[in-house]
PDB file of N, CA and C in Angstrom:
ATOM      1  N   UNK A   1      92.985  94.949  82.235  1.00  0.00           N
ATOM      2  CA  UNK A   1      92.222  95.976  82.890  1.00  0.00           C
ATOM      3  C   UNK A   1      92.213  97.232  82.016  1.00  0.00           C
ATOM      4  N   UNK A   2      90.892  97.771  82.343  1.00  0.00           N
ATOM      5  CA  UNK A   2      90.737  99.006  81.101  1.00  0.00           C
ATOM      6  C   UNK A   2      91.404 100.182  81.680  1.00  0.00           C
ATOM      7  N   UNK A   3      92.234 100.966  80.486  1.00  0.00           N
ATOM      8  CA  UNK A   3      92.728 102.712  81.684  1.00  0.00           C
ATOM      9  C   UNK A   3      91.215 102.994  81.766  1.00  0.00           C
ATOM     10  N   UNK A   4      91.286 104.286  83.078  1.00  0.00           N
ATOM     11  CA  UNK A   4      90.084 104.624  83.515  1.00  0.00           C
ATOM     12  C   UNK A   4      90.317 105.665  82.979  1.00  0.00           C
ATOM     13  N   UNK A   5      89.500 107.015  82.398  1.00  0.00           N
ATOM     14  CA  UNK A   5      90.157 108.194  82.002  1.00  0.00           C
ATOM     15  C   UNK A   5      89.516 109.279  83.387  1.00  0.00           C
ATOM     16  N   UNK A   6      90.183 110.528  83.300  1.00  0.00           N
ATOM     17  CA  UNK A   6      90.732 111.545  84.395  1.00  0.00           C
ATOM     18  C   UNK A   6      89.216 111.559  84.778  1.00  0.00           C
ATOM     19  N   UNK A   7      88.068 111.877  84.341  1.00  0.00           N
ATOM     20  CA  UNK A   7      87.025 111.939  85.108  1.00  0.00           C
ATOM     21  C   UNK A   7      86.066 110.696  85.379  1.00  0.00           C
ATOM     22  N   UNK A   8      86.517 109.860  85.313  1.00  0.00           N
ATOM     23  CA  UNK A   8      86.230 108.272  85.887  1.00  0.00           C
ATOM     24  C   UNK A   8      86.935 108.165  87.625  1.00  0.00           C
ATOM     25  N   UNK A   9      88.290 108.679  87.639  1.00  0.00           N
ATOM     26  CA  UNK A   9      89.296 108.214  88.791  1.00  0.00           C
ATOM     27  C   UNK A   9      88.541 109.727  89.449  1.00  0.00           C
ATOM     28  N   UNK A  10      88.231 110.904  89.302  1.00  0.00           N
ATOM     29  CA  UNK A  10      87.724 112.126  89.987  1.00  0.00           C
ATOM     30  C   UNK A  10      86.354 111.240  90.374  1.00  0.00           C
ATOM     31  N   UNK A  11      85.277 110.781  89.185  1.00  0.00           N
ATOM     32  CA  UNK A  11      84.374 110.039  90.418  1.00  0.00           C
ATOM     33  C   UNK A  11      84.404 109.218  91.285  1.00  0.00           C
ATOM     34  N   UNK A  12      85.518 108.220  91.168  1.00  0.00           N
ATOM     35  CA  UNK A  12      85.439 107.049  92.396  1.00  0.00           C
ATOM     36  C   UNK A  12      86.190 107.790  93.369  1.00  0.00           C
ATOM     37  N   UNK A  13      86.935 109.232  93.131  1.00  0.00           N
ATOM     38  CA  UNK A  13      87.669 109.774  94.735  1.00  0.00           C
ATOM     39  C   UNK A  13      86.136 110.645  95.454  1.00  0.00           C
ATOM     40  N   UNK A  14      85.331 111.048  94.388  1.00  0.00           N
ATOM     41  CA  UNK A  14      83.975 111.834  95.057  1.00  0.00           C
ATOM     42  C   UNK A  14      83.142 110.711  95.837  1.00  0.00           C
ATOM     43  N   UNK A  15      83.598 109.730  95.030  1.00  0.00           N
ATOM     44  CA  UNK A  15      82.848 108.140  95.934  1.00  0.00           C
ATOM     45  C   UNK A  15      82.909 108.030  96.854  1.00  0.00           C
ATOM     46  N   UNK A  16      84.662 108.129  97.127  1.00  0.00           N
ATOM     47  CA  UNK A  16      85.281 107.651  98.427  1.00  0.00           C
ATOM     48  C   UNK A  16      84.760 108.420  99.460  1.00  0.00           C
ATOM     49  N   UNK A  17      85.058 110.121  98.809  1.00  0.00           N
ATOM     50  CA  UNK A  17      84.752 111.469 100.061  1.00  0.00           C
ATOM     51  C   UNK A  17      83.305 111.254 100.288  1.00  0.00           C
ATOM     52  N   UNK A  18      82.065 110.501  99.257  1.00  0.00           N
ATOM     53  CA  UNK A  18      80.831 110.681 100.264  1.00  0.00           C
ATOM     54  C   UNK A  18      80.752 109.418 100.943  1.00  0.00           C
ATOM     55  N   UNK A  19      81.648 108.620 101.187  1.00  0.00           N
ATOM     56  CA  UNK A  19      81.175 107.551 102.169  1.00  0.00           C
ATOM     57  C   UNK A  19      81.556 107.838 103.114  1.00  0.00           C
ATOM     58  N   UNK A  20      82.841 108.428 103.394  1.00  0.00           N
ATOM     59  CA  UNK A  20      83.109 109.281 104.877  1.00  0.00           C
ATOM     60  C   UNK A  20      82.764 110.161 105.090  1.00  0.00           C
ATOM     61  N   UNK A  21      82.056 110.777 104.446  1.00  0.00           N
ATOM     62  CA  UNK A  21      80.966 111.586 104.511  1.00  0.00           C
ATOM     63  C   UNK A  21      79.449 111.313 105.616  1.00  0.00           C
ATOM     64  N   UNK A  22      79.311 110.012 104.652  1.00  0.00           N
ATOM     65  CA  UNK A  22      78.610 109.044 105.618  1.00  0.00           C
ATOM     66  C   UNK A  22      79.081 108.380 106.866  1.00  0.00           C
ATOM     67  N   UNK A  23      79.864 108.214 106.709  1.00  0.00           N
ATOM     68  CA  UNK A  23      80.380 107.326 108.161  1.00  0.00           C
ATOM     69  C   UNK A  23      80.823 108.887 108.941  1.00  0.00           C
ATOM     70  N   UNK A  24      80.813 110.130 108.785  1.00  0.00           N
ATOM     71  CA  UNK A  24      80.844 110.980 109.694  1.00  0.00           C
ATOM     72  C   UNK A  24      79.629 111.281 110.194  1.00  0.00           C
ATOM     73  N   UNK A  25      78.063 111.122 108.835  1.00  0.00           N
ATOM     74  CA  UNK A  25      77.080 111.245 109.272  1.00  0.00           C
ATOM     75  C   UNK A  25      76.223 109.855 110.273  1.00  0.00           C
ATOM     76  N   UNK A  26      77.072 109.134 110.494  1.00  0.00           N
ATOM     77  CA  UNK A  26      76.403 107.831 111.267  1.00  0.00           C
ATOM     78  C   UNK A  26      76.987 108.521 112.773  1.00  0.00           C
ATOM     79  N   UNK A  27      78.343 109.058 112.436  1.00  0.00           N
ATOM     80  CA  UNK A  27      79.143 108.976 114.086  1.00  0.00           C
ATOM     81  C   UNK A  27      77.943 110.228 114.409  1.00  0.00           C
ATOM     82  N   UNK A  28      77.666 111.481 113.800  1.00  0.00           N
ATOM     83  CA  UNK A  28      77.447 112.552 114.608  1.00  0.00           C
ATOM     84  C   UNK A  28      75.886 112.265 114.692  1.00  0.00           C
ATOM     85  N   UNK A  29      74.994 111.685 113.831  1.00  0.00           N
ATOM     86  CA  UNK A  29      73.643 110.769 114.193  1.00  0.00           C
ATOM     87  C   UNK A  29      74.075 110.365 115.616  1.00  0.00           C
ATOM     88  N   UNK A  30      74.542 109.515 115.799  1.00  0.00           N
ATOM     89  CA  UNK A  30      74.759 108.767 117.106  1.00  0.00           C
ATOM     90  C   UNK A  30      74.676 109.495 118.146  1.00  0.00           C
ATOM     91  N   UNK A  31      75.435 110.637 117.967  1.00  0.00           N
ATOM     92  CA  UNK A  31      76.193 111.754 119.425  1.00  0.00           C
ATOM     93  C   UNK A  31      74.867 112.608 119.671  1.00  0.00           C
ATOM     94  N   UNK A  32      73.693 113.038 118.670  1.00  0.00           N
ATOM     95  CA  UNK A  32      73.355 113.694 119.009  1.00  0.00           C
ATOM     96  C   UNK A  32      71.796 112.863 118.607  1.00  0.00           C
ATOM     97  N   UNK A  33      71.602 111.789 118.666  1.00  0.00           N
ATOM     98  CA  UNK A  33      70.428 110.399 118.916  1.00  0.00           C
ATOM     99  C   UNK A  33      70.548 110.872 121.009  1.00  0.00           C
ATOM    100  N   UNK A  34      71.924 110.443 120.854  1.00  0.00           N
ATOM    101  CA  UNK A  34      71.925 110.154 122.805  1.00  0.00           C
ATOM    102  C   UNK A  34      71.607 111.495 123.240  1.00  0.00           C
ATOM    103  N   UNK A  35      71.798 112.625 122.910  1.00  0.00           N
ATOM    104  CA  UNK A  35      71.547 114.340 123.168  1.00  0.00           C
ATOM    105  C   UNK A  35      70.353 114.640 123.391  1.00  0.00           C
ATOM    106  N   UNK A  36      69.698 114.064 121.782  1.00  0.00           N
ATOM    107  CA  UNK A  36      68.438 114.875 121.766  1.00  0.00           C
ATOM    108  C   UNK A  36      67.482 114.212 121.449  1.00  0.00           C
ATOM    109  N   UNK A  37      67.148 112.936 120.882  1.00  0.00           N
ATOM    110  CA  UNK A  37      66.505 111.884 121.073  1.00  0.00           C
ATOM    111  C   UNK A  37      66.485 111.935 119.826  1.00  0.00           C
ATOM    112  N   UNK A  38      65.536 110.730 119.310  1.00  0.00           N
ATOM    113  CA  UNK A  38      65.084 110.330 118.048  1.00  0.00           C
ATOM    114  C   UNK A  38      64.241 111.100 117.154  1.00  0.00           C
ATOM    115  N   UNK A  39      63.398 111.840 118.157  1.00  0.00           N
ATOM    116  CA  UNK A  39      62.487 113.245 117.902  1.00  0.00           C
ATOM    117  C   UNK A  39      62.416 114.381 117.334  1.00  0.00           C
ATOM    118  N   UNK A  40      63.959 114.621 117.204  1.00  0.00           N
ATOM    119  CA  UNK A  40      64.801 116.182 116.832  1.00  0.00           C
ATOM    120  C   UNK A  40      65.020 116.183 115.446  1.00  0.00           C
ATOM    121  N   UNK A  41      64.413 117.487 114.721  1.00  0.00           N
ATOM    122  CA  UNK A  41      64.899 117.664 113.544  1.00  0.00           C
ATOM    123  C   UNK A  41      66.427 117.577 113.006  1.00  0.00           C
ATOM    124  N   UNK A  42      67.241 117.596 113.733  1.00  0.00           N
ATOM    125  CA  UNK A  42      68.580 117.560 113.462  1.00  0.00           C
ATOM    126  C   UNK A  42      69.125 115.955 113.648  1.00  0.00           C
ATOM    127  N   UNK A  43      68.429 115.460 114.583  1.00  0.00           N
ATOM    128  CA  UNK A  43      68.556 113.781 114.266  1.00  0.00           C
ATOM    129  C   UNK A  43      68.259 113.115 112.761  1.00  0.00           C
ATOM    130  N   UNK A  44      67.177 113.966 112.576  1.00  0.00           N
ATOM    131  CA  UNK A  44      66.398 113.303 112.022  1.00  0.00           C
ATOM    132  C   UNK A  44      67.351 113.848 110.461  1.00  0.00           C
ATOM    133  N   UNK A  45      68.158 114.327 110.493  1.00  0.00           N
ATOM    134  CA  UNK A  45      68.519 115.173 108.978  1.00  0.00           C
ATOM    135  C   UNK A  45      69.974 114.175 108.854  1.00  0.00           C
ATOM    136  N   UNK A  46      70.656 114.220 110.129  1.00  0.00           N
ATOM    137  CA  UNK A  46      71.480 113.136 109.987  1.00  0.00           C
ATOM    138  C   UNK A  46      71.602 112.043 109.413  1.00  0.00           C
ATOM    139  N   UNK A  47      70.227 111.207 110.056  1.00  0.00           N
ATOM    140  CA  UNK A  47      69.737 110.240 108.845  1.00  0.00           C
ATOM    141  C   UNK A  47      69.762 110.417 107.657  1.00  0.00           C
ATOM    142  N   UNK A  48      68.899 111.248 107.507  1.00  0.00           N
ATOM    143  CA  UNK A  48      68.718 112.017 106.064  1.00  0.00           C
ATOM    144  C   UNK A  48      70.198 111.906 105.004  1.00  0.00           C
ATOM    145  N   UNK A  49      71.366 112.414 106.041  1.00  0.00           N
ATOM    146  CA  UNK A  49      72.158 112.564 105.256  1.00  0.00           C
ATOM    147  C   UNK A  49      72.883 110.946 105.274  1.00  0.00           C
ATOM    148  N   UNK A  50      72.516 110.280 105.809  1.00  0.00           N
ATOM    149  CA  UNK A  50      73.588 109.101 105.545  1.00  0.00           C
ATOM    150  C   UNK A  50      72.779 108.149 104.236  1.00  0.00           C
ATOM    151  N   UNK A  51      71.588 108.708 104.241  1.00  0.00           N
ATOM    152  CA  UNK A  51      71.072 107.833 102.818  1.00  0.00           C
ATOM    153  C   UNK A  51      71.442 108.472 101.820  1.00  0.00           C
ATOM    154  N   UNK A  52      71.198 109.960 101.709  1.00  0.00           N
ATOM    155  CA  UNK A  52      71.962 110.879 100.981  1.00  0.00           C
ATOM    156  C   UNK A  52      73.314 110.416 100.118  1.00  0.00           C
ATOM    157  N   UNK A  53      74.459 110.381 101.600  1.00  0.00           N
ATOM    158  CA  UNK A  53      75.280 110.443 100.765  1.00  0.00           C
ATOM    159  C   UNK A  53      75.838 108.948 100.640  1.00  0.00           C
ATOM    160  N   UNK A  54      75.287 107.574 100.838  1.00  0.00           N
ATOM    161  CA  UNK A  54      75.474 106.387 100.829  1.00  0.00           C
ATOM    162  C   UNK A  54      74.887 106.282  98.992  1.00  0.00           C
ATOM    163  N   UNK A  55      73.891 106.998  98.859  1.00  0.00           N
ATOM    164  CA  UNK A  55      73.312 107.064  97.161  1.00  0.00           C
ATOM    165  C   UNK A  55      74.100 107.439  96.254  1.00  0.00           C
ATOM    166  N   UNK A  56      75.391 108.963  96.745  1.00  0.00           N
ATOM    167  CA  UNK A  56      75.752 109.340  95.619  1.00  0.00           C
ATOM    168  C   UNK A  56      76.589 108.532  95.377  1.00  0.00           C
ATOM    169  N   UNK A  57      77.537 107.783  96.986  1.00  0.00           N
ATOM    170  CA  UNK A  57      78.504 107.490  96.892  1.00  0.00           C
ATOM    171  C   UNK A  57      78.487 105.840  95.902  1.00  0.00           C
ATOM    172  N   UNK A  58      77.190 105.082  96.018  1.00  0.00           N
ATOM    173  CA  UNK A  58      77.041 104.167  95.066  1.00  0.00           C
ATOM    174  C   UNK A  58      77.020 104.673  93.772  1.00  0.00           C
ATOM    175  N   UNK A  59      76.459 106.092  93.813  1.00  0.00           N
ATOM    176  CA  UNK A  59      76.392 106.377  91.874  1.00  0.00           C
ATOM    177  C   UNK A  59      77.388 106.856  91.159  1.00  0.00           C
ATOM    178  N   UNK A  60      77.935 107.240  92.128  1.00  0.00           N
ATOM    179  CA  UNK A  60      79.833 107.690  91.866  1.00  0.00           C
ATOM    180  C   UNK A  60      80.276 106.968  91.405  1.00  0.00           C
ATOM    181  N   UNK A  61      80.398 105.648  92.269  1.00  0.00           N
ATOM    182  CA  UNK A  61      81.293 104.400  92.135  1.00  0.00           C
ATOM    183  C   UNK A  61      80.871 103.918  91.258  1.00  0.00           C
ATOM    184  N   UNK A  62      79.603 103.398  90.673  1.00  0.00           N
ATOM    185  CA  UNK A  62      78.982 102.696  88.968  1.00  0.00           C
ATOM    186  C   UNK A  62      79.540 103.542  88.257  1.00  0.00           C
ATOM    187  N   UNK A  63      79.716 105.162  88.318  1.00  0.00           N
ATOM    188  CA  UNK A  63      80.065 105.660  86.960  1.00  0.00           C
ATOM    189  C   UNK A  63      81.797 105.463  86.416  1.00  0.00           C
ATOM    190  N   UNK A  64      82.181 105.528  87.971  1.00  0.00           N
ATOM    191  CA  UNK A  64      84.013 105.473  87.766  1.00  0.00           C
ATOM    192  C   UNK A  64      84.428 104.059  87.852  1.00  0.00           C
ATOM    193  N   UNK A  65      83.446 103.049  87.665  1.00  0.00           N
ATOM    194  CA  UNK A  65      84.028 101.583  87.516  1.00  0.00           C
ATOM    195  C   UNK A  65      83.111 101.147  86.248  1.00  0.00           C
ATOM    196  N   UNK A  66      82.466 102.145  85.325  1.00  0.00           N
ATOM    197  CA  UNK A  66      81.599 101.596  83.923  1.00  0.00           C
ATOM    198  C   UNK A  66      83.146 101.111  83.307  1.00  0.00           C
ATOM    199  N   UNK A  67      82.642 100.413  82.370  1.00  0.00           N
ATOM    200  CA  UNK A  67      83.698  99.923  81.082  1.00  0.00           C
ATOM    201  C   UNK A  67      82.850 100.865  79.896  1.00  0.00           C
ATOM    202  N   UNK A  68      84.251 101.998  80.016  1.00  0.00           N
ATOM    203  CA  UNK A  68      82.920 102.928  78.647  1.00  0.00           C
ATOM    204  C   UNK A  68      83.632 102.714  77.646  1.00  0.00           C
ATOM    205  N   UNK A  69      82.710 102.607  76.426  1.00  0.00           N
ATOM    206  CA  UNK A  69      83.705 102.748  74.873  1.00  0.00           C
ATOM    207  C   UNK A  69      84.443 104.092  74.687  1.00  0.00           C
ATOM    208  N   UNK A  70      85.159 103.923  73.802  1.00  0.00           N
ATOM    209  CA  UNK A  70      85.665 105.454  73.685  1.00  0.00           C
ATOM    210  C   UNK A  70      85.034 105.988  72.571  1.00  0.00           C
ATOM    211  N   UNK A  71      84.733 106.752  72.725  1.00  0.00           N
ATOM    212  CA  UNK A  71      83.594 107.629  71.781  1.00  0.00           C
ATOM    213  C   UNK A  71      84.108 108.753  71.044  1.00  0.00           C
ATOM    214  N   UNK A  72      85.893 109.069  71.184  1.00  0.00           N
ATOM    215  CA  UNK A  72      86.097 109.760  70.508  1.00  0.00           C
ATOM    216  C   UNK A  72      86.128 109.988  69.124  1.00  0.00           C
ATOM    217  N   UNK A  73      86.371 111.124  68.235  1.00  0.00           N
ATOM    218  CA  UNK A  73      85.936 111.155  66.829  1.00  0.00           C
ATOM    219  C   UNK A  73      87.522 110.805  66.262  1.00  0.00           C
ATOM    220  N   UNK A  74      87.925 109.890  65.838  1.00  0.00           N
ATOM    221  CA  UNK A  74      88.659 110.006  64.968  1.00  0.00           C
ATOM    222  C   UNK A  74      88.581 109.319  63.643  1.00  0.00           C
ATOM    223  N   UNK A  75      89.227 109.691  63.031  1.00  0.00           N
ATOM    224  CA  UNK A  75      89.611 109.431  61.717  1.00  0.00           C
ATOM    225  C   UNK A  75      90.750 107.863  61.374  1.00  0.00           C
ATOM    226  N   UNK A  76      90.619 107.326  61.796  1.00  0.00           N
ATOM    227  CA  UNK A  76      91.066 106.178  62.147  1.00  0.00           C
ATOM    228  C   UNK A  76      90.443 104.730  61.490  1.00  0.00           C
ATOM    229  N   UNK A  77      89.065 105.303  61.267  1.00  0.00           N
ATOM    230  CA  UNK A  77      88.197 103.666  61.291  1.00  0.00           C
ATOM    231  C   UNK A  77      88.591 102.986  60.033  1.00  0.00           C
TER     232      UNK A  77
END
């Protein structure tokens, strides 16, 4: 298994925080679907946000699980 370096493991934890992110935006969709109907701009943003943050949280996760070369410069070759 490859080390991941420090801003690989910072994106898959930003991963993690927007999927509960999302799964907070499904619960409070729900609470306020039964409130205010399907109709309401604020329903309707809820949604909004669970595609939102279901997107970053997939683009997070591709970047902090790539297999990257190391690209640093050294003097080595």
């Amino acid at each position: 298994m490859k080390k991941r370096s420090l801003l690989q493991k910072i994106s898959i934890a930003f991963a993690v925080l927007s999927y509960l992110c999302a799964a907070g935006s499904v619960y409070f969709s729900q609470v306020y679907l039964a409130e205010l109907g399907g109709d309401h701009a604020v329903t309707a943003s809820f949604f909004a946000a669970i595609v939102f943050f279901v997107g970053v949280g997939i683009v997070l996760q591709v970047m902090g699980t790539a297999n990257l070369p190391n690209l640093s410069f050294s003097s080595d070759d």
